[in-house]
Protein backbone atom coordinates (compact mmCIF):
# COMPACT_ATOMS: atom_id res chain seq x y z
CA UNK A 1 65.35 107.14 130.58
CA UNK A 2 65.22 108.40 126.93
CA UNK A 3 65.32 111.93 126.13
CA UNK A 4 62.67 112.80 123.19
CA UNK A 5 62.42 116.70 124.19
CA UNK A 6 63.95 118.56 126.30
CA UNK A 7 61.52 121.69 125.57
CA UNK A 8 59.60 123.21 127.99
CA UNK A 9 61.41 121.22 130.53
CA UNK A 10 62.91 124.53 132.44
CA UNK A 11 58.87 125.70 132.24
CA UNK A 12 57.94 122.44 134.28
CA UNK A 13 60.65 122.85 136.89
CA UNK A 14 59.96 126.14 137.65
CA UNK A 15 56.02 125.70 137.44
CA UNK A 16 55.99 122.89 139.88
CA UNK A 17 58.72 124.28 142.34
CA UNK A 18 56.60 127.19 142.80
CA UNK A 19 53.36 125.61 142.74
CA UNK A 20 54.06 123.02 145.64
CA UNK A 21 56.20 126.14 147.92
CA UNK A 22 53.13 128.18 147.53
CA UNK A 23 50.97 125.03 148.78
CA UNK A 24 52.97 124.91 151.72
CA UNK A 25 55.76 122.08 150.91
CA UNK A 26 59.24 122.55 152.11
CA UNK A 27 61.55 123.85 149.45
CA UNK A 28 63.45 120.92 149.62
CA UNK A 29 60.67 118.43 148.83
CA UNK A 30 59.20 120.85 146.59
CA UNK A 31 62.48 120.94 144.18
CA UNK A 32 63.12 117.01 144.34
CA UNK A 33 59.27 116.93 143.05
CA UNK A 34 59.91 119.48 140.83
CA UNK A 35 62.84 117.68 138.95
CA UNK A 36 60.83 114.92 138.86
CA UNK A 37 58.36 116.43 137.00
CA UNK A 38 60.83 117.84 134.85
CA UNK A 39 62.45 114.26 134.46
CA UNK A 40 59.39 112.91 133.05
CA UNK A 41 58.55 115.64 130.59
CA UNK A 42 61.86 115.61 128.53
CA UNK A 43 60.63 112.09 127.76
CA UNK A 44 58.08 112.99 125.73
CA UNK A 45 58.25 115.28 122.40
CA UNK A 46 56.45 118.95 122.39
CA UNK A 47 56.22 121.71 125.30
CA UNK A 48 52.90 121.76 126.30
CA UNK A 49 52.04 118.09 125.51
CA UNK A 50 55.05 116.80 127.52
CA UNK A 51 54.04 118.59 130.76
CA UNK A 52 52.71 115.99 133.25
CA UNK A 53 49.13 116.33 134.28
CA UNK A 54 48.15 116.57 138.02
CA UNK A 55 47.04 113.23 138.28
CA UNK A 56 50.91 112.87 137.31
CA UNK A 57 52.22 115.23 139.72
CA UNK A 58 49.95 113.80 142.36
CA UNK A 59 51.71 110.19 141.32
CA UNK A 60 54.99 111.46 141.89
CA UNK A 61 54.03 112.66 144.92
CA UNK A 62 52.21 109.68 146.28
CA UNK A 63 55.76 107.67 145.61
CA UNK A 64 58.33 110.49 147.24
């Protein structure tokens, strides 16, 4: 993995990690998605442009 950016990339982490306990996922799960999500946004340049989309989120889901 290349790093472009690593803006924003706390934001992600936190956004996701909360966002998946308050759907109901197990902390656990919910962080490992979380960093994943983080992972892939520090790989693209910018804050708000490098934070995945939910069709993203939904991929990275559909593979843990």
């Amino acid at each position: 993995m290349v790093v472009a950016d690593t803006s924003g990339a706390g934001d992600v982490l936190c956004g996701v990690l909360a966002g998946l306990i308050d759907r109901g996922h197990p902390p656990r799960a919910a962080l490992e998605l979380a960093v994943a999500a983080a992972s892939l946004a520090v790989t693209r340049p910018g804050t708000l442009a490098s934070c995945p989309s939910a069709e993203e989120i939904a991929g990275l889901m559909a593979g843990a």
